[in-house]
C-alpha atoms as a PDB file:
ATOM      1  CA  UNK A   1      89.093 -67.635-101.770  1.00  0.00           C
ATOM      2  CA  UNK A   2      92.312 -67.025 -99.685  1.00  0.00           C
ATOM      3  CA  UNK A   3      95.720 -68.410-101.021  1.00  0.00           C
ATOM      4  CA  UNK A   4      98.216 -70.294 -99.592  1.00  0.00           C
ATOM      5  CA  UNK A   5     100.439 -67.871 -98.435  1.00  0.00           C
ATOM      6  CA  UNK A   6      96.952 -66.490 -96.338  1.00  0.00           C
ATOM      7  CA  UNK A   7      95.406 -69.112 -95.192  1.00  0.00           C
ATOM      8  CA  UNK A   8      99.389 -69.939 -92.978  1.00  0.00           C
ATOM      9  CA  UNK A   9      99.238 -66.030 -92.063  1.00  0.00           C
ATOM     10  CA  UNK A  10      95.311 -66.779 -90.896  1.00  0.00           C
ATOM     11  CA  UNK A  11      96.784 -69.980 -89.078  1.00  0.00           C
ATOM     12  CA  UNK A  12      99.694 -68.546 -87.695  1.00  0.00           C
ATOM     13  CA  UNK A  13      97.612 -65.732 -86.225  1.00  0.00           C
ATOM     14  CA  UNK A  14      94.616 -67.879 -84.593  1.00  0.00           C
ATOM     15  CA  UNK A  15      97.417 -70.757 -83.095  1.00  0.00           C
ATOM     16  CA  UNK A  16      99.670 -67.209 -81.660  1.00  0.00           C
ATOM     17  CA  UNK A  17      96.133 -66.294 -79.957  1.00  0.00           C
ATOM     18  CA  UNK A  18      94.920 -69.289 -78.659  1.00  0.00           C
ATOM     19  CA  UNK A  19      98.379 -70.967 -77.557  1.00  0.00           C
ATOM     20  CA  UNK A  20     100.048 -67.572 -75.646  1.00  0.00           C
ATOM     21  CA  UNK A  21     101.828 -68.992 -72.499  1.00  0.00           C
ATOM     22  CA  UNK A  22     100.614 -72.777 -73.431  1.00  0.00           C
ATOM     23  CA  UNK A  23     103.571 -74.854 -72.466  1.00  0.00           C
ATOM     24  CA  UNK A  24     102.007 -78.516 -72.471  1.00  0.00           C
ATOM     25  CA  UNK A  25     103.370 -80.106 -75.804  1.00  0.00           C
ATOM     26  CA  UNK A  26     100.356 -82.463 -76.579  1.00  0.00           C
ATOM     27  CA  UNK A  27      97.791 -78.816 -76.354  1.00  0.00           C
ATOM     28  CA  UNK A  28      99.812 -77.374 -78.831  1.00  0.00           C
ATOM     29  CA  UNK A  29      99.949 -80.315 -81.374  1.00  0.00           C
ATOM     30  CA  UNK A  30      96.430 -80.442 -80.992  1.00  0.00           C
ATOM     31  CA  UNK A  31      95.796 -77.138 -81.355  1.00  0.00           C
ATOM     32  CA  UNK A  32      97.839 -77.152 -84.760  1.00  0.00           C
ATOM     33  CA  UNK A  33      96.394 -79.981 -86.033  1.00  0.00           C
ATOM     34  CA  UNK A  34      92.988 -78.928 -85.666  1.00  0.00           C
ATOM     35  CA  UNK A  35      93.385 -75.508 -86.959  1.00  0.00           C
ATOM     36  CA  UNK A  36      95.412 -76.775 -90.137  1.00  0.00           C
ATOM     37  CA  UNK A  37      93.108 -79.593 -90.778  1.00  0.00           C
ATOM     38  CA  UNK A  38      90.139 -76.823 -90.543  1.00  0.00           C
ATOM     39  CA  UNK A  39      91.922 -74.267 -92.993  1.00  0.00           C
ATOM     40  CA  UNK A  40      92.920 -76.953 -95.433  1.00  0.00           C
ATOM     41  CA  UNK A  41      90.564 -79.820 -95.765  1.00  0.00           C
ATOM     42  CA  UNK A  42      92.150 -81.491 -98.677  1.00  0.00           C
ATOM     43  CA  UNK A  43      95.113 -82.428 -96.065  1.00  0.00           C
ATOM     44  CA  UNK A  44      93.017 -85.388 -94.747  1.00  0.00           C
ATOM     45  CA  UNK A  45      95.676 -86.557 -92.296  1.00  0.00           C
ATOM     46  CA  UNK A  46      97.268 -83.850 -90.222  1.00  0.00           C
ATOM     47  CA  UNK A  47      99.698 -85.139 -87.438  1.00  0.00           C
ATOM     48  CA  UNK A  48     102.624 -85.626 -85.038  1.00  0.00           C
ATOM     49  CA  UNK A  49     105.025 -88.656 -84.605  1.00  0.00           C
ATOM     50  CA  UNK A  50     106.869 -88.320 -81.522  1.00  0.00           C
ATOM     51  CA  UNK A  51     110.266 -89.371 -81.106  1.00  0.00           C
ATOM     52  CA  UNK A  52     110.811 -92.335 -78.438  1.00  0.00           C
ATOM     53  CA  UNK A  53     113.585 -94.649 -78.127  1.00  0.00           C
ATOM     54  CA  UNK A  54     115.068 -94.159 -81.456  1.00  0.00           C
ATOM     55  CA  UNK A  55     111.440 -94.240 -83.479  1.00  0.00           C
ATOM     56  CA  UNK A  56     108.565 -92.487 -83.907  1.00  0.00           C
ATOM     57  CA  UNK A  57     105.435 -93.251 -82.475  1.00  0.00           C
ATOM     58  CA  UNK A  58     101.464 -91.681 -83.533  1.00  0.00           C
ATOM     59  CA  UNK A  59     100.774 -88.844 -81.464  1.00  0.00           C
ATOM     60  CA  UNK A  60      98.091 -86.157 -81.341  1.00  0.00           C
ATOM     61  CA  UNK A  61      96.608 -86.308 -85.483  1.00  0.00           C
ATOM     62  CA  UNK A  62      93.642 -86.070 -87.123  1.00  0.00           C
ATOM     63  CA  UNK A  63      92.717 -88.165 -90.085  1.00  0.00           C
ATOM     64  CA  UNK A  64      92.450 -91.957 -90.733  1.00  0.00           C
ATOM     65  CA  UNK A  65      94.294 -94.463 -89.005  1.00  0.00           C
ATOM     66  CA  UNK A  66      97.955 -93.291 -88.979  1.00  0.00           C
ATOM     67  CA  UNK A  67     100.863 -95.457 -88.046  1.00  0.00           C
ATOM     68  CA  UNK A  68     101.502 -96.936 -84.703  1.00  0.00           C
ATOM     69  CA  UNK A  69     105.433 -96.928 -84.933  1.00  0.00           C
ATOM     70  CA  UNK A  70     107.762 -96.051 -87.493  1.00  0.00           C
ATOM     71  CA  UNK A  71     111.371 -97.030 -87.502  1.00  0.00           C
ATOM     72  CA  UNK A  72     114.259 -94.146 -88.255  1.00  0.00           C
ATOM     73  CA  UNK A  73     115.456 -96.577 -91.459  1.00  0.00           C
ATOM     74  CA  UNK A  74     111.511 -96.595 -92.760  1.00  0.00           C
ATOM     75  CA  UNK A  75     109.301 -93.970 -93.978  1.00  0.00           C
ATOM     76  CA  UNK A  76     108.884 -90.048 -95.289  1.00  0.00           C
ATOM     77  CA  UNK A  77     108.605 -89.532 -91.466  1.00  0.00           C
ATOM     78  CA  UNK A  78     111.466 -91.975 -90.870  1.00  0.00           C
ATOM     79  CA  UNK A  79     113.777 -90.099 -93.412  1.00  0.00           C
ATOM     80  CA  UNK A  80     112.753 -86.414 -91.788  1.00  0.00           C
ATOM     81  CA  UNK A  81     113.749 -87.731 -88.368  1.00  0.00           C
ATOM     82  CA  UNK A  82     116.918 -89.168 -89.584  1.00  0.00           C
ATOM     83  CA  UNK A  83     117.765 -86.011 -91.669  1.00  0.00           C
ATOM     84  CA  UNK A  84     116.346 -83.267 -89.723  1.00  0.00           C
ATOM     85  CA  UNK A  85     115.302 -81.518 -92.602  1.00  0.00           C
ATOM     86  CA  UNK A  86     112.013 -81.033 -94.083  1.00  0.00           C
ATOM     87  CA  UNK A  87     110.480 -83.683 -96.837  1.00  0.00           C
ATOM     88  CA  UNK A  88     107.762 -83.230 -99.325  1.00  0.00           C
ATOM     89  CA  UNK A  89     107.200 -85.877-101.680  1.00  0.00           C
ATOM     90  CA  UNK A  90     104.499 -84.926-104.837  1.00  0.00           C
ATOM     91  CA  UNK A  91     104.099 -88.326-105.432  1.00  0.00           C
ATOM     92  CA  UNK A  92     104.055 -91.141-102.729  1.00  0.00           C
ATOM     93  CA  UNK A  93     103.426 -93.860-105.150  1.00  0.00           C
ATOM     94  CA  UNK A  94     107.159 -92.922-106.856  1.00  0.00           C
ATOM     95  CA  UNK A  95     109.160 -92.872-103.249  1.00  0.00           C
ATOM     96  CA  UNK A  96     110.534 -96.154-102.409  1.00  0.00           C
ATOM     97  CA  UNK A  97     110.966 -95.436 -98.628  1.00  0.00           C
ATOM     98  CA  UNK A  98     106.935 -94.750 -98.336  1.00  0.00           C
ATOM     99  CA  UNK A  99     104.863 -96.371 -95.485  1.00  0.00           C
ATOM    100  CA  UNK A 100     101.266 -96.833 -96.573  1.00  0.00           C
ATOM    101  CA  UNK A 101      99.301 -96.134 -93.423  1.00  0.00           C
ATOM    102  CA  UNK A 102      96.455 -95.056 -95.517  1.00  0.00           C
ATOM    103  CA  UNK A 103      96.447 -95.497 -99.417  1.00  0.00           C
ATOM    104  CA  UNK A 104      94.832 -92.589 -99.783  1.00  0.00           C
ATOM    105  CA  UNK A 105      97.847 -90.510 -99.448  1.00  0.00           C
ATOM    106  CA  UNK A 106      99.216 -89.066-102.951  1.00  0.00           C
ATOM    107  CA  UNK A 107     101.619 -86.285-101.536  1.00  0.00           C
ATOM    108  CA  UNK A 108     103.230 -85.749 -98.063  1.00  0.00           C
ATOM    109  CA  UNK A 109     105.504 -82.849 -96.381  1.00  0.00           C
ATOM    110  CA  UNK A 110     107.331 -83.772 -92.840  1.00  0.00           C
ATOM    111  CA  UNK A 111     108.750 -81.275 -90.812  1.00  0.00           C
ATOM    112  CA  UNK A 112     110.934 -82.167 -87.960  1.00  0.00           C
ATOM    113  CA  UNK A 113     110.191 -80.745 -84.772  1.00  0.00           C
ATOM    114  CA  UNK A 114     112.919 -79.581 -82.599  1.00  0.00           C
ATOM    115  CA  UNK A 115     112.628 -78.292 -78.985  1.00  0.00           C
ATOM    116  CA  UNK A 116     114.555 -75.134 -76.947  1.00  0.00           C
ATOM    117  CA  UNK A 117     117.512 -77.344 -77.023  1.00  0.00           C
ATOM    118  CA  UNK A 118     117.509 -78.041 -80.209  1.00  0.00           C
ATOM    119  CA  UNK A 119     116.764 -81.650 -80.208  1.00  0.00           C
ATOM    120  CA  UNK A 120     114.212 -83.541 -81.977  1.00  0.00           C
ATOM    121  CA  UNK A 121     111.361 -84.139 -80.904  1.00  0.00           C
ATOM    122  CA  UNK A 122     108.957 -85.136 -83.042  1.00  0.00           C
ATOM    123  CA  UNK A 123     107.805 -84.599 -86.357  1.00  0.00           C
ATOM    124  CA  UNK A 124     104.995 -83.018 -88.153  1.00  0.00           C
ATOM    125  CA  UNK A 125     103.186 -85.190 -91.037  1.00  0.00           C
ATOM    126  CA  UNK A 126     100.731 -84.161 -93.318  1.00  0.00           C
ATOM    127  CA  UNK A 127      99.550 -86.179 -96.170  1.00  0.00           C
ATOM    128  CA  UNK A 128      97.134 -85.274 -98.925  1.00  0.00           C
ATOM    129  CA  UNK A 129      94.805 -86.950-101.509  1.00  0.00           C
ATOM    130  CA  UNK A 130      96.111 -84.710-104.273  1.00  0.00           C
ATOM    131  CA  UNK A 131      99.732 -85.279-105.753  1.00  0.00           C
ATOM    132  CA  UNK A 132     102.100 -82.424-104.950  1.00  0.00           C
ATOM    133  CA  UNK A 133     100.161 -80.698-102.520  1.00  0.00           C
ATOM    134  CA  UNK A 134     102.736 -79.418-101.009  1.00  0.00           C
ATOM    135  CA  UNK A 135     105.529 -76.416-101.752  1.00  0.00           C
ATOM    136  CA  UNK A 136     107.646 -74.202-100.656  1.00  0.00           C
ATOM    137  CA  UNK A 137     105.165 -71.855 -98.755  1.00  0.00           C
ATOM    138  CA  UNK A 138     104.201 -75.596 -97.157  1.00  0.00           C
ATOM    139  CA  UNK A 139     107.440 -75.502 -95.567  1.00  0.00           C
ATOM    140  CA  UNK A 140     108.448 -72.367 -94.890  1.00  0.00           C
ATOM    141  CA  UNK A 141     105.577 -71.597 -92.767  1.00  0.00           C
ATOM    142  CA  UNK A 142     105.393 -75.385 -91.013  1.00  0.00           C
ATOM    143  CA  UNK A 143     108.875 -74.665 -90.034  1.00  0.00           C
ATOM    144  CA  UNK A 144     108.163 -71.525 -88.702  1.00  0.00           C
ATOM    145  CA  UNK A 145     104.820 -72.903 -86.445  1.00  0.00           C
ATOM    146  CA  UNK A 146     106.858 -75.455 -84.986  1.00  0.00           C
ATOM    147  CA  UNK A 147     110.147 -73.497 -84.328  1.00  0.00           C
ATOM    148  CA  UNK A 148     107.487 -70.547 -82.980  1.00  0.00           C
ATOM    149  CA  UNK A 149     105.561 -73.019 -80.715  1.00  0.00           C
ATOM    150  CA  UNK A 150     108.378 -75.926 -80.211  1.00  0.00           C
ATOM    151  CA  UNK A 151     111.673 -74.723 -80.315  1.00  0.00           C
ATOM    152  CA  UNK A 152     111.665 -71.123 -78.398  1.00  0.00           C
ATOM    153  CA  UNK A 153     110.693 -72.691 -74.557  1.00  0.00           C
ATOM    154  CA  UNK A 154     110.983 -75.314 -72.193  1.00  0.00           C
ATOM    155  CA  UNK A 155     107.614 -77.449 -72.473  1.00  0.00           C
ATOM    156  CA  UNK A 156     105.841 -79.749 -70.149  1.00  0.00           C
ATOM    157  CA  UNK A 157     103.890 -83.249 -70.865  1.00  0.00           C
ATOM    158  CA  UNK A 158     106.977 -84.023 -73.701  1.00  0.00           C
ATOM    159  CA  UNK A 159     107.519 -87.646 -74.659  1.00  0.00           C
ATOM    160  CA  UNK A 160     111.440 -88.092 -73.711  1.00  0.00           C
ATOM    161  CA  UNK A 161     113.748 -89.589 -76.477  1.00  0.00           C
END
């Protein structure tokens, strides 16, 4: 079995294929939702909260029911947003600010998602079954999927702030 640290380079490699010249924002979240849910199944809700009007709303996931809206002052994704940094929480349960949109979820990361002029976007949830899912590798290559496919052009179809 492939670790961690090869199943992103695997990931990295198909969404670089498949997404070359894609500039329509909801084809790429779907794209990298599908192929992260596919390499990691225990990550049972895979998804993007886009940024409108000073919340987040569901975008393209897959999973359970996620979240219709999420407030800025609420939330892991909530917190991210507000932060603009990166959050992984091992255990849900222990974090205060947690929304339960499915009480499934043990452990979370959320990456914010900023585009070509640097402003955010959107962010990228993940949530997990398992308690602390999530590490460093997590985040260094979700950071580096959504600056690669995010941050480095102008996009079309984008939910405006």
């Amino acid at each position: 079995m492939m670790n961690k640290e090869g199943i992103y380079q695997t990931i990295f490699s198909e969404l670089s294929a498949v997404l070359e010249g894609e500039t329509h924002v909801v084809l790429k979240m779907s794209t990298i939702n599908c192929l992260i849910k596919t390499h990691f199944p225990d990550y049972f809700w895979v998804g993007f909260y886009l940024m409108k009007q000073e919340q987040l709303m569901v975008g393209p996931y897959q999973g359970t029911l996620g979240c219709l809206h999420i407030p800025l002052t609420k939330g892991i994704c909530g917190r991210a947003a507000r932060e603009k940094k990166t959050q992984i929480v091992d255990d849900v349960l222990s974090d205060p600010q947690h929304i339960a949109c499915d009480s499934a979820t043990r452990s979370e990361i959320v990456v914010p998602v900023f585009n070509h002029l640097k402003e955010l976007i959107a962010v990228l949830d993940i949530d997990s079954t398992q308690y602390a899912s999530f590490d460093q590798v997590d985040r260094l290559w979700l950071e580096k999927i959504v600056e690669t496919h995010f941050a480095t052009e102008k996009l079309d179809g984008i939910v405006t702030t």
